[in-house]
PDB file of N, CA and C in Angstrom:
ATOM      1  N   UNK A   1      24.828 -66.409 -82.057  1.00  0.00           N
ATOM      2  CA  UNK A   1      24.015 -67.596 -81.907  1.00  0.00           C
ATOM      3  C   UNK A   1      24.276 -68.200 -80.532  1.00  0.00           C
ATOM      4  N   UNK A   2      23.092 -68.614 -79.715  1.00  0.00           N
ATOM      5  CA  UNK A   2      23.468 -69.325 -78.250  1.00  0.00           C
ATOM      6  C   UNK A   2      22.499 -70.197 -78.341  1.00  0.00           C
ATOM      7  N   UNK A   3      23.371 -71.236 -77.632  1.00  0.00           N
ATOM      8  CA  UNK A   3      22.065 -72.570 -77.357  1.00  0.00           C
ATOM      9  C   UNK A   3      23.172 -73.369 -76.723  1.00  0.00           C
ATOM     10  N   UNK A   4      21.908 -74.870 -76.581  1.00  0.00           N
ATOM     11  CA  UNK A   4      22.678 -75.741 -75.908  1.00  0.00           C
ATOM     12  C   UNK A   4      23.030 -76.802 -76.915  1.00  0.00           C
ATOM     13  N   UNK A   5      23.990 -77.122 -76.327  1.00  0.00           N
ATOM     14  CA  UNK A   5      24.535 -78.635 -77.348  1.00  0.00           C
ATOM     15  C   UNK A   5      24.850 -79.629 -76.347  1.00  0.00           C
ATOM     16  N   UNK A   6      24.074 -81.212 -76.802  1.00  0.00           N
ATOM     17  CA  UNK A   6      24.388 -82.132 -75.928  1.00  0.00           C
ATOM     18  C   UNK A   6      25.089 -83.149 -76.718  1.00  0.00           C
ATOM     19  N   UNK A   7      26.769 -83.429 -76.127  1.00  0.00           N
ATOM     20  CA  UNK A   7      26.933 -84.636 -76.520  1.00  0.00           C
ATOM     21  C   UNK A   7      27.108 -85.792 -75.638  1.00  0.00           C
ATOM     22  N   UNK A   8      26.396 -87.188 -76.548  1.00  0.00           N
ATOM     23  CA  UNK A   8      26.609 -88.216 -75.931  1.00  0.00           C
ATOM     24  C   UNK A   8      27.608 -88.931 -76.201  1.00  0.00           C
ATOM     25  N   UNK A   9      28.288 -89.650 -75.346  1.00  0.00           N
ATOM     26  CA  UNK A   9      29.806 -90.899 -75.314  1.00  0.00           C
ATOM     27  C   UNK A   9      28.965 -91.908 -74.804  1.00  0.00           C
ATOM     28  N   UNK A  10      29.465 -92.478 -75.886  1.00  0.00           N
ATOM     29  CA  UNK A  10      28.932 -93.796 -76.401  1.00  0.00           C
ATOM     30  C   UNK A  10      29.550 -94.989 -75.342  1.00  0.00           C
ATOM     31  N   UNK A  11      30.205 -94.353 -74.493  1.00  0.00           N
ATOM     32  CA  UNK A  11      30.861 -95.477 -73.493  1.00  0.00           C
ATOM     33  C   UNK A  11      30.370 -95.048 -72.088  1.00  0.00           C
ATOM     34  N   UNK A  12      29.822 -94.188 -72.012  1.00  0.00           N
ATOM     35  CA  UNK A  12      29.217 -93.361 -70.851  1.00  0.00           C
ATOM     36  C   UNK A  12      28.227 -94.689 -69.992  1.00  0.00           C
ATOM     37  N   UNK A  13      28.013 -94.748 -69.019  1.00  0.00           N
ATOM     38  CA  UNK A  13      26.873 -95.974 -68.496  1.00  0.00           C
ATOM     39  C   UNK A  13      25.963 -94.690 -67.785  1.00  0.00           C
ATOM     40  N   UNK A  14      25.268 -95.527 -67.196  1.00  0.00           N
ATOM     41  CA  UNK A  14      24.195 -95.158 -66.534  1.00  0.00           C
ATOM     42  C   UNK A  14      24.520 -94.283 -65.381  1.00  0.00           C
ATOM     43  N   UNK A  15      25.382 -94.694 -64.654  1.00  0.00           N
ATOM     44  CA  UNK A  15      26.115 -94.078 -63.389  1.00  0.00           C
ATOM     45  C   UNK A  15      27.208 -93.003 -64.044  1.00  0.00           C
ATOM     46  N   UNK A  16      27.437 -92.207 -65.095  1.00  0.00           N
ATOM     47  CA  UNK A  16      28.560 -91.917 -65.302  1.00  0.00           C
ATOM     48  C   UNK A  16      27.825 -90.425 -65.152  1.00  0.00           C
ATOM     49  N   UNK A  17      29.390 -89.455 -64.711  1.00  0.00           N
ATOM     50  CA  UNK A  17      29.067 -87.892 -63.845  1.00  0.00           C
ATOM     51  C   UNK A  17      29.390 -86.980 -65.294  1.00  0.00           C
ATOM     52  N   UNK A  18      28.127 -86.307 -65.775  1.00  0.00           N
ATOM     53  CA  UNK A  18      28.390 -85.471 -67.250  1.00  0.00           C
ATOM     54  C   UNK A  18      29.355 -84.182 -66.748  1.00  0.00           C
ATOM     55  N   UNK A  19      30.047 -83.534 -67.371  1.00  0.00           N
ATOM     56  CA  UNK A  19      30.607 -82.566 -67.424  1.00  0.00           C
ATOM     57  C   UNK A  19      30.343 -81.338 -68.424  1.00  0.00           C
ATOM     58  N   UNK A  20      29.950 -80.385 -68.150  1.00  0.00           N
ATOM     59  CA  UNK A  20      29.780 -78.994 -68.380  1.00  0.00           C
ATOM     60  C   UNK A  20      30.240 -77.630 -68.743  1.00  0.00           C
ATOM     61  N   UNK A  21      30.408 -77.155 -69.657  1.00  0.00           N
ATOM     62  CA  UNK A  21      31.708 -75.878 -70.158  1.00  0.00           C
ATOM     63  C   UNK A  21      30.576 -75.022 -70.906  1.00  0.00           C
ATOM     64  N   UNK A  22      30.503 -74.063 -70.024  1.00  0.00           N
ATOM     65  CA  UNK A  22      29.545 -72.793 -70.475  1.00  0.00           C
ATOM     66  C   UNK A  22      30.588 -71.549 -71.171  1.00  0.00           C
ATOM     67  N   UNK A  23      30.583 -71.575 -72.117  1.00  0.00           N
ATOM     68  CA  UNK A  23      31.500 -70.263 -72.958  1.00  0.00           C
ATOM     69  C   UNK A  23      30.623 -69.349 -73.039  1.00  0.00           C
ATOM     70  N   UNK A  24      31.570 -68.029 -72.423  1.00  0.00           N
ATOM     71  CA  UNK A  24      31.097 -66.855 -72.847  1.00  0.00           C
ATOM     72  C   UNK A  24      31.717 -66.127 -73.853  1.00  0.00           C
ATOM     73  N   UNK A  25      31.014 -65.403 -74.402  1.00  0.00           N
ATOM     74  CA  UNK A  25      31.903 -63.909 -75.510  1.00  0.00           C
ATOM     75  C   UNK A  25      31.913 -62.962 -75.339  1.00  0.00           C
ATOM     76  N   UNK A  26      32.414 -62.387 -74.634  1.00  0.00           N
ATOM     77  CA  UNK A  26      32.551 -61.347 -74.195  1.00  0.00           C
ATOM     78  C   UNK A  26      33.081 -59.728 -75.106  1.00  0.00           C
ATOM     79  N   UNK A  27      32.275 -58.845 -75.441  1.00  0.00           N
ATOM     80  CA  UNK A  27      32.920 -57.541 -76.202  1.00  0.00           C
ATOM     81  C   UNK A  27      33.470 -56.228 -75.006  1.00  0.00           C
ATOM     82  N   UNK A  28      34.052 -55.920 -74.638  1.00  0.00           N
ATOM     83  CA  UNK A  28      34.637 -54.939 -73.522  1.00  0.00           C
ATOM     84  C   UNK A  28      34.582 -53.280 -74.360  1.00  0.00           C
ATOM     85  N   UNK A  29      33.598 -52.679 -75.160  1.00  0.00           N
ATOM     86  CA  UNK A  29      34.204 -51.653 -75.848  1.00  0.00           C
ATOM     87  C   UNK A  29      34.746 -50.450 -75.076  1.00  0.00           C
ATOM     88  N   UNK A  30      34.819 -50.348 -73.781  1.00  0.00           N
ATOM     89  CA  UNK A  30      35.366 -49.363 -73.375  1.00  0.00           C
ATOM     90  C   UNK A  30      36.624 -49.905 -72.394  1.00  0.00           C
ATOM     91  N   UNK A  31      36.708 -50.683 -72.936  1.00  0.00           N
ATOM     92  CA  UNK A  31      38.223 -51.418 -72.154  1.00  0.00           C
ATOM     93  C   UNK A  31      39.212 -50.733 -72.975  1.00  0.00           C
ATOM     94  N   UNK A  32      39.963 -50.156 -72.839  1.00  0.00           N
ATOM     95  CA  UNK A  32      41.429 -49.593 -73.399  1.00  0.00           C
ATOM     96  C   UNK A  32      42.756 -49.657 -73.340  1.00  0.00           C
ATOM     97  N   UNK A  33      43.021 -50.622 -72.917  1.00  0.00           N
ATOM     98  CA  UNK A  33      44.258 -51.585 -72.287  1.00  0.00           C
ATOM     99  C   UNK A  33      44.094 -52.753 -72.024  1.00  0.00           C
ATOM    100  N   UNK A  34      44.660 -53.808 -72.209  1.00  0.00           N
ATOM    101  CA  UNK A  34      45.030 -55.293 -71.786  1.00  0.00           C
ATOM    102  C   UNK A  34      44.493 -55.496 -69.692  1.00  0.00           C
ATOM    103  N   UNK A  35      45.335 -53.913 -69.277  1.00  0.00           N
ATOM    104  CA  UNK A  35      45.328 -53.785 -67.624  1.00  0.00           C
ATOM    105  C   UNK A  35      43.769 -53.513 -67.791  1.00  0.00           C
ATOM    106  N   UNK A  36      42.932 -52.850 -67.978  1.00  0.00           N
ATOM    107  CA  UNK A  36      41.578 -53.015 -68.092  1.00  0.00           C
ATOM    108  C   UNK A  36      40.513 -54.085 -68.451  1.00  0.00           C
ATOM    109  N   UNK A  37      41.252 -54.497 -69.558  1.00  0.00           N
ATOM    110  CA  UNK A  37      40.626 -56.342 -70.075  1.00  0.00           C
ATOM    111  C   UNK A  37      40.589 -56.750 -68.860  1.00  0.00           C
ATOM    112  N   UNK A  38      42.006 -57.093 -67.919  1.00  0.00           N
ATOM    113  CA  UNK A  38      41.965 -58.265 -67.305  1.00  0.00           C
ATOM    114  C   UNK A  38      41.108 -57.634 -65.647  1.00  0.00           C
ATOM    115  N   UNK A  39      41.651 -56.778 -65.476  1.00  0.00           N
ATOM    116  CA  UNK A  39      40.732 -56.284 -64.371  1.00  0.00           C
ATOM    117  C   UNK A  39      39.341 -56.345 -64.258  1.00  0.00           C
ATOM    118  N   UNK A  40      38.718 -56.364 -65.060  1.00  0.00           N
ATOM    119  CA  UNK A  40      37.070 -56.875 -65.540  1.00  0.00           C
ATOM    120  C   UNK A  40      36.972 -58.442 -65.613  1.00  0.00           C
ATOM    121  N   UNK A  41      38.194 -59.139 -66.078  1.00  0.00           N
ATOM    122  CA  UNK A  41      37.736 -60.278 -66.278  1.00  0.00           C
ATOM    123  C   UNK A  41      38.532 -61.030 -64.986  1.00  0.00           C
ATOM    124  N   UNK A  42      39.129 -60.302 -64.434  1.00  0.00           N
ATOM    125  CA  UNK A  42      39.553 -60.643 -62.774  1.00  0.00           C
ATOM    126  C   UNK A  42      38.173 -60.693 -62.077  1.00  0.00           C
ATOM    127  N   UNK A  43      37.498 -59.776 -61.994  1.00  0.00           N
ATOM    128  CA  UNK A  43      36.226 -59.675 -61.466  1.00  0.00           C
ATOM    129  C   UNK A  43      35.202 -60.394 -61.501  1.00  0.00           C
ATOM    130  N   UNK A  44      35.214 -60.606 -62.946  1.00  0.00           N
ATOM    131  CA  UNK A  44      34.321 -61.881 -62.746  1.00  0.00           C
ATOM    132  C   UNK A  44      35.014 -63.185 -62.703  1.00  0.00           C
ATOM    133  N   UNK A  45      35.927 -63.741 -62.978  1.00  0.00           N
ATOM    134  CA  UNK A  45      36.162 -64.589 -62.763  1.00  0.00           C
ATOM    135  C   UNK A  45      36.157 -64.981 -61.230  1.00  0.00           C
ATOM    136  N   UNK A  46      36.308 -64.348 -60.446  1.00  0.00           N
ATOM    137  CA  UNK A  46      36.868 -64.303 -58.839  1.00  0.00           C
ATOM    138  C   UNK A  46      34.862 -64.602 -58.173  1.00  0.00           C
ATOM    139  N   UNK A  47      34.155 -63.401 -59.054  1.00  0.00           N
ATOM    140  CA  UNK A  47      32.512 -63.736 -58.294  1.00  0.00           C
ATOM    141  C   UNK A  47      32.154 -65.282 -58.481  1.00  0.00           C
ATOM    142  N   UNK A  48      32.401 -65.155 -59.967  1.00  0.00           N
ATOM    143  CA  UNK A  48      31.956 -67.262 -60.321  1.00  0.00           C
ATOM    144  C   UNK A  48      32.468 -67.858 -59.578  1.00  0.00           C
ATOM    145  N   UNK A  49      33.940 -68.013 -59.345  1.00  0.00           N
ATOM    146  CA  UNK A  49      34.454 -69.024 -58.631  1.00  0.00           C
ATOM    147  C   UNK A  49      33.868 -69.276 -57.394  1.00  0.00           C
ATOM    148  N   UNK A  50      33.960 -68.070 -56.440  1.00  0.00           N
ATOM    149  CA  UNK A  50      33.796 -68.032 -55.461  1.00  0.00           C
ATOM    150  C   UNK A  50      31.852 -68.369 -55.044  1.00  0.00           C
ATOM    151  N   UNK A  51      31.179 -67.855 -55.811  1.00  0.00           N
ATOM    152  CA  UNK A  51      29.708 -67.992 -55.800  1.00  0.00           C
ATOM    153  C   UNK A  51      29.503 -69.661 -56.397  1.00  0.00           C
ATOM    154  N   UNK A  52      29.611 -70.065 -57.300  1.00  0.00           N
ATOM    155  CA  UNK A  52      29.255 -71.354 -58.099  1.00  0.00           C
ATOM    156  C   UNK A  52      30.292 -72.304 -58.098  1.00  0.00           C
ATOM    157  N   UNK A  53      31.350 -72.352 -57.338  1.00  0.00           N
ATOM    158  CA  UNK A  53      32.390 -73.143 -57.295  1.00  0.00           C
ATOM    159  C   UNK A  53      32.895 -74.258 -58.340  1.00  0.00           C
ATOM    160  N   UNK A  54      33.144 -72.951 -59.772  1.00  0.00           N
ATOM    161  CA  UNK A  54      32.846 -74.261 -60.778  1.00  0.00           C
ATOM    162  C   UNK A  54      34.645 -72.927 -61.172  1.00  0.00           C
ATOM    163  N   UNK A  55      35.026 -73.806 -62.267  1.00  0.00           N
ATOM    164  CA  UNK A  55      36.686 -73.381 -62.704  1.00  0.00           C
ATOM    165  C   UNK A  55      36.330 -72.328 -63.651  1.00  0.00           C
ATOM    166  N   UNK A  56      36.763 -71.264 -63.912  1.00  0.00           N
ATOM    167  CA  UNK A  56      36.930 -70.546 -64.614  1.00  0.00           C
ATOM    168  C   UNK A  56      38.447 -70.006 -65.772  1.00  0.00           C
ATOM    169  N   UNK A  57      38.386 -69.918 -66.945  1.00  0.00           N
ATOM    170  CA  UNK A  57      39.218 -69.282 -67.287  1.00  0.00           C
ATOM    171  C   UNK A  57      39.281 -68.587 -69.043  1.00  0.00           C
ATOM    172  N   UNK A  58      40.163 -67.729 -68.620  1.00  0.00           N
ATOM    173  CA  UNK A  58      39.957 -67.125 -70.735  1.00  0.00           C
ATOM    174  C   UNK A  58      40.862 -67.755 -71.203  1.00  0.00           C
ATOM    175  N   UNK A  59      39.951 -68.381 -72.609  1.00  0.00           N
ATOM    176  CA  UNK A  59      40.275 -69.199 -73.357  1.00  0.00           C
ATOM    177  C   UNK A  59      40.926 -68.666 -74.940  1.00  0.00           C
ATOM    178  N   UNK A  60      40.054 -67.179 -75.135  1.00  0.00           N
ATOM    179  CA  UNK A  60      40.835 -66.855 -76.627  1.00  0.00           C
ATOM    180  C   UNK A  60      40.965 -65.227 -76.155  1.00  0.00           C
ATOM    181  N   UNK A  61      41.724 -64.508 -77.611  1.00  0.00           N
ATOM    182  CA  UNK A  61      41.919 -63.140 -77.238  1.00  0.00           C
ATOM    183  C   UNK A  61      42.695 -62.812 -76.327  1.00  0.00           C
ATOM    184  N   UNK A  62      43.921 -63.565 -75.634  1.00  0.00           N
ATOM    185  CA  UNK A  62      44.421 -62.760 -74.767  1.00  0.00           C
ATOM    186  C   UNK A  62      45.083 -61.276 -74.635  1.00  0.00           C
ATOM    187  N   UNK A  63      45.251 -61.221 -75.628  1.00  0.00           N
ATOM    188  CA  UNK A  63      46.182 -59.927 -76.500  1.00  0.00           C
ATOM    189  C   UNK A  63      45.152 -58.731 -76.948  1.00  0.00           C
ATOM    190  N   UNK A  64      44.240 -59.393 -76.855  1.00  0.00           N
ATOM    191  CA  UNK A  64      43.439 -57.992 -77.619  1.00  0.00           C
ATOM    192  C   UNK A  64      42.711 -57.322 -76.305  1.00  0.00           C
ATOM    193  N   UNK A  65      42.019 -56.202 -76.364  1.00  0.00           N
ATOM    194  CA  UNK A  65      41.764 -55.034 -75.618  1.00  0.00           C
ATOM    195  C   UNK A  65      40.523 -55.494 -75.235  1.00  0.00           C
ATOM    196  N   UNK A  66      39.607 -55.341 -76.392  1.00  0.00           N
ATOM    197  CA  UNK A  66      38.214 -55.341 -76.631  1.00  0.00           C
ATOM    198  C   UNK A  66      37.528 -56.843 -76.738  1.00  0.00           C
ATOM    199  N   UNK A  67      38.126 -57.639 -76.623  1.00  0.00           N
ATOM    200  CA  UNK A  67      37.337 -59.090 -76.973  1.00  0.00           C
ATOM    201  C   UNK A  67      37.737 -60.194 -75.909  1.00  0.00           C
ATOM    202  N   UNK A  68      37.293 -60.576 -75.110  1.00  0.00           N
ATOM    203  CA  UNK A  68      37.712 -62.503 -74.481  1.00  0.00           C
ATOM    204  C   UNK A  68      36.405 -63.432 -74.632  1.00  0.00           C
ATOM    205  N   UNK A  69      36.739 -64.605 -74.588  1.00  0.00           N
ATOM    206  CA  UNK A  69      36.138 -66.042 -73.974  1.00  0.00           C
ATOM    207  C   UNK A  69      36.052 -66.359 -72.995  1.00  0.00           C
ATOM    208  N   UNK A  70      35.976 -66.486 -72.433  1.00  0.00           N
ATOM    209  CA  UNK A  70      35.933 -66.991 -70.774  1.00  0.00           C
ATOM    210  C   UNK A  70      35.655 -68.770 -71.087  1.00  0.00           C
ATOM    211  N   UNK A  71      35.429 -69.655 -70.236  1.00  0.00           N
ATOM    212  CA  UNK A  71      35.150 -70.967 -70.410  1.00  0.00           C
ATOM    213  C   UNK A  71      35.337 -71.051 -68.959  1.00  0.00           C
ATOM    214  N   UNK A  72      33.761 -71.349 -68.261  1.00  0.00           N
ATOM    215  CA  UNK A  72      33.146 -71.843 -67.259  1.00  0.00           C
ATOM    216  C   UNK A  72      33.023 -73.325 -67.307  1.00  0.00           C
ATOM    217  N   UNK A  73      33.701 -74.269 -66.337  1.00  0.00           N
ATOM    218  CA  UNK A  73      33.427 -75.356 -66.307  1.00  0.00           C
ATOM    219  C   UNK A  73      32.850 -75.959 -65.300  1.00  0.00           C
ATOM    220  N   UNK A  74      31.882 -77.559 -65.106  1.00  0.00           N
ATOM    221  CA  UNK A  74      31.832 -77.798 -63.609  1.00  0.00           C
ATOM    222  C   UNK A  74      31.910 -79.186 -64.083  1.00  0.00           C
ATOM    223  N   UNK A  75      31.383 -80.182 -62.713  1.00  0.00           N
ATOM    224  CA  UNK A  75      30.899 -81.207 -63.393  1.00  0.00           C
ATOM    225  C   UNK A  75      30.206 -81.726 -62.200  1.00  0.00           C
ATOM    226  N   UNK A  76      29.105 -82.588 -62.594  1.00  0.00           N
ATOM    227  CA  UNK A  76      27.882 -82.894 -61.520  1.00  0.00           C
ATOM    228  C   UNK A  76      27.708 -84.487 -61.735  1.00  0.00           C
ATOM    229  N   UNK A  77      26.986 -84.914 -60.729  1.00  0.00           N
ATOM    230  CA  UNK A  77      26.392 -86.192 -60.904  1.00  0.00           C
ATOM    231  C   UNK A  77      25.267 -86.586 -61.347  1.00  0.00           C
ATOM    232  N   UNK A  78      24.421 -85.179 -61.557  1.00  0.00           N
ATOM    233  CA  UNK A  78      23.113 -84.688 -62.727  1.00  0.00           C
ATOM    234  C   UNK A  78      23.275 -83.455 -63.640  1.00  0.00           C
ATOM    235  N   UNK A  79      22.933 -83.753 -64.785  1.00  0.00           N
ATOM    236  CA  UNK A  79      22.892 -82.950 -65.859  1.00  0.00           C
ATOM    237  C   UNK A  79      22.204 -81.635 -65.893  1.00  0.00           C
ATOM    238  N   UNK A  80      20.175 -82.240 -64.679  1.00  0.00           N
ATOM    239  CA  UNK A  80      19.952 -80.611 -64.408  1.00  0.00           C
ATOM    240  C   UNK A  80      20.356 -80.168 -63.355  1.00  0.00           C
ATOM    241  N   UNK A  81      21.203 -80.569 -62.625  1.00  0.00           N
ATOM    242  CA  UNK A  81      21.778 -79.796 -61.983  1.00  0.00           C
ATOM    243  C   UNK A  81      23.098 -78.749 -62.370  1.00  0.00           C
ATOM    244  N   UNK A  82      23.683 -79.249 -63.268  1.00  0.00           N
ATOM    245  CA  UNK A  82      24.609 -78.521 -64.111  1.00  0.00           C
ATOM    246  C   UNK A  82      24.067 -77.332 -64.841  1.00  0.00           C
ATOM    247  N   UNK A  83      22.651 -77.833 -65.554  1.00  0.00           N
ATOM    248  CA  UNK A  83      22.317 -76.500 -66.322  1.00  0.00           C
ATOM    249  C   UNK A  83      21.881 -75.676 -65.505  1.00  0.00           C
ATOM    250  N   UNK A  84      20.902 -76.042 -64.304  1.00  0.00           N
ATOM    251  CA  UNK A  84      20.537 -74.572 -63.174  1.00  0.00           C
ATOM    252  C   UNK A  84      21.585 -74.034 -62.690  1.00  0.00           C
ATOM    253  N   UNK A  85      22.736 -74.583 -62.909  1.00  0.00           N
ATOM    254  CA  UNK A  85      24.088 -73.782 -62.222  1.00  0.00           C
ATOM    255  C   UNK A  85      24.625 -72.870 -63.418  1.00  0.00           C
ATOM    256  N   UNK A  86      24.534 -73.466 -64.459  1.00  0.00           N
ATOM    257  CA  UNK A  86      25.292 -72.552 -65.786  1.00  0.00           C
ATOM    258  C   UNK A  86      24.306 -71.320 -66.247  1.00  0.00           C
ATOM    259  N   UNK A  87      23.021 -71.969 -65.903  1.00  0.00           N
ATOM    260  CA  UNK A  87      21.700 -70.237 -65.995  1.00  0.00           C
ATOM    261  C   UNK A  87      21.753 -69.589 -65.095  1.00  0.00           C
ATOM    262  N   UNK A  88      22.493 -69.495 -63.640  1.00  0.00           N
ATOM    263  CA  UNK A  88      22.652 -68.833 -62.647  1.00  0.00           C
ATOM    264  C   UNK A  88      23.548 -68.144 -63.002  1.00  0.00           C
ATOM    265  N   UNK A  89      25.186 -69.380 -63.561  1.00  0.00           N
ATOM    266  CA  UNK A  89      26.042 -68.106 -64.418  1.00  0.00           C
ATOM    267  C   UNK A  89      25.991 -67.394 -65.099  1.00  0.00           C
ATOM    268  N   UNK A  90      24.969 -67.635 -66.026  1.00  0.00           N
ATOM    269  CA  UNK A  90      24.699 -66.985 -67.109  1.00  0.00           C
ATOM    270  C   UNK A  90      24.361 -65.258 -66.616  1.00  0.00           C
ATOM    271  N   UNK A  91      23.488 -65.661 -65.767  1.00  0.00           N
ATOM    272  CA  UNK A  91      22.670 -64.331 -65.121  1.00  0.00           C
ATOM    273  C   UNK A  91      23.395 -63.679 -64.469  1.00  0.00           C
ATOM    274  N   UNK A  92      24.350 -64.071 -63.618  1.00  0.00           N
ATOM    275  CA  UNK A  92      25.567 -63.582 -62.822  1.00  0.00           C
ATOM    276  C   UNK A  92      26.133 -62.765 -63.490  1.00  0.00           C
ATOM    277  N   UNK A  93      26.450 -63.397 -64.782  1.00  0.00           N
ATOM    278  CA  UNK A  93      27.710 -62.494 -65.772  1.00  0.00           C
ATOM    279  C   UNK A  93      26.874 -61.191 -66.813  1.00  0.00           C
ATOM    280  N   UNK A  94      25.854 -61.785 -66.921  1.00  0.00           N
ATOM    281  CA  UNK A  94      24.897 -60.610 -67.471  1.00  0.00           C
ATOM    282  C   UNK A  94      24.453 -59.710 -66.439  1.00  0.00           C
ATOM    283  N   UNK A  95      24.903 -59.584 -65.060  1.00  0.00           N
ATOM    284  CA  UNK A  95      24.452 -58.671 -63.835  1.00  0.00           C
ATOM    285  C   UNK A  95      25.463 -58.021 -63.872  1.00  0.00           C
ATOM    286  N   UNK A  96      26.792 -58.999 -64.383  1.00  0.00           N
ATOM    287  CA  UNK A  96      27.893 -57.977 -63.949  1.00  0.00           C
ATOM    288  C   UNK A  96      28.399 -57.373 -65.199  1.00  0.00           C
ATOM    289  N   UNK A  97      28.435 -57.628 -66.391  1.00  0.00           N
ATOM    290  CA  UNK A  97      28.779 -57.374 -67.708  1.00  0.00           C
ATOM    291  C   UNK A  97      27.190 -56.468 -68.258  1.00  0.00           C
ATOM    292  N   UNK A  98      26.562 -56.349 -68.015  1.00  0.00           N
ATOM    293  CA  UNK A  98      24.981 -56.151 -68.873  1.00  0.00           C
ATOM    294  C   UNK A  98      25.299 -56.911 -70.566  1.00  0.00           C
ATOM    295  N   UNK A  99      25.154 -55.764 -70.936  1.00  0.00           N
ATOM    296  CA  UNK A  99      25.314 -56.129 -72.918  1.00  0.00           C
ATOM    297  C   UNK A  99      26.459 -56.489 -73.376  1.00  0.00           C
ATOM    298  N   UNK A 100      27.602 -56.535 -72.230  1.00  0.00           N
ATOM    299  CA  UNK A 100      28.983 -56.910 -73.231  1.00  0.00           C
ATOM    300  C   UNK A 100      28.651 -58.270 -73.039  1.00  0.00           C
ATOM    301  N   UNK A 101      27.812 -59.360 -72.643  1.00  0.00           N
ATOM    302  CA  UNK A 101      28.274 -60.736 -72.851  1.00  0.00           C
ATOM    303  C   UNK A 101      27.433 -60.539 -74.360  1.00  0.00           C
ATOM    304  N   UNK A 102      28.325 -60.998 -75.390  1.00  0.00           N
ATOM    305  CA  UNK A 102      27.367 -60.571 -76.711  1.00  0.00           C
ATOM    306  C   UNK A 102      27.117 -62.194 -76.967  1.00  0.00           C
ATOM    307  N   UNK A 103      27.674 -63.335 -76.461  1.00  0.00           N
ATOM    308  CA  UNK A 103      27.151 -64.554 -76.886  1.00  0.00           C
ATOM    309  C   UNK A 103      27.445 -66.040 -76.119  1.00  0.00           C
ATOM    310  N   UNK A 104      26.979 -67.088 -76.134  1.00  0.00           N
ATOM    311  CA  UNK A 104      27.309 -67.832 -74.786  1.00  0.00           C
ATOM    312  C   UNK A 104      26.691 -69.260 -75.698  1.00  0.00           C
ATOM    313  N   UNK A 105      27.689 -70.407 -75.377  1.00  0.00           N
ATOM    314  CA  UNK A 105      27.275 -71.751 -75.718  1.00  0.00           C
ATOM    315  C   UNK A 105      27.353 -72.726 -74.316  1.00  0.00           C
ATOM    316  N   UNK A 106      26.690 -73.871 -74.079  1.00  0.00           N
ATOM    317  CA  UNK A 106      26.672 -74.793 -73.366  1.00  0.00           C
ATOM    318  C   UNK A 106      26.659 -75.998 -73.910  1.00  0.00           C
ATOM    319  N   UNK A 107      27.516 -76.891 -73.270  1.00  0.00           N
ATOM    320  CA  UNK A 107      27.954 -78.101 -74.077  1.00  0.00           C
ATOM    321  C   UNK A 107      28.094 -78.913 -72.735  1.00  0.00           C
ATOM    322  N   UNK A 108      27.594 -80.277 -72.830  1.00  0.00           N
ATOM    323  CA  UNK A 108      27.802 -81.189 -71.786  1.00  0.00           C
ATOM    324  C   UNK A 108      28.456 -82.386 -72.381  1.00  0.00           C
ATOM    325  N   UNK A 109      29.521 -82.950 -71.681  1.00  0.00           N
ATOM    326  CA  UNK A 109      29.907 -84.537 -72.299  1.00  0.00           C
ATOM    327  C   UNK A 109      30.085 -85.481 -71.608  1.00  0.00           C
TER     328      UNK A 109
END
């Protein structure tokens, strides 16, 4: 399941800068080692950063072979500006992954 989820804070004003965390899910099935996991997810982590200057890091699965999270974050002083940056990631990581990103949420707060 992927989509977006917006939450609002109820203390937030008018002037206040939303923040952004694009999760990916990532399946690796021909990863066969941990040294393979991370070397793939070295890779992309290093293009995002460096291309979209937003934080990157894996969040679940560290231990396993075949499976991570990643959790892309940024934060903007507009909201669409956050999402044209997180559909750029999106596309980025599906250029560099094809079919292993098997699922992806966006959440702003």
């Amino acid at each position: 399941m992927t989509g977006w989820r917006f939450l609002q804070h109820p203390a937030r004003g008018v002037n206040a800068m939303p923040v952004g965390l694009l999760t990916l899910e990532i399946q690796l099935p021909y990863a066969h080692s941990l040294k393979e996991k991370r070397a793939v997810l070295r890779k992309m982590r290093d293009r995002l950063r460096s291309r979209f200057n937003v934080a990157v890091a894996e969040l679940n699965h560290e231990d396993v072979w075949q499976r991570a999270t990643l959790g892309v974050a940024s934060i903007s002083d507009s909201q669409p500006l956050l999402e044209s940056v997180f559909h750029q990631v999106l596309a980025e990581s599906e250029k560099i992954l094809g079919e292993d990103v098997a699922n992806h949420f966006v959440e702003f707060f």
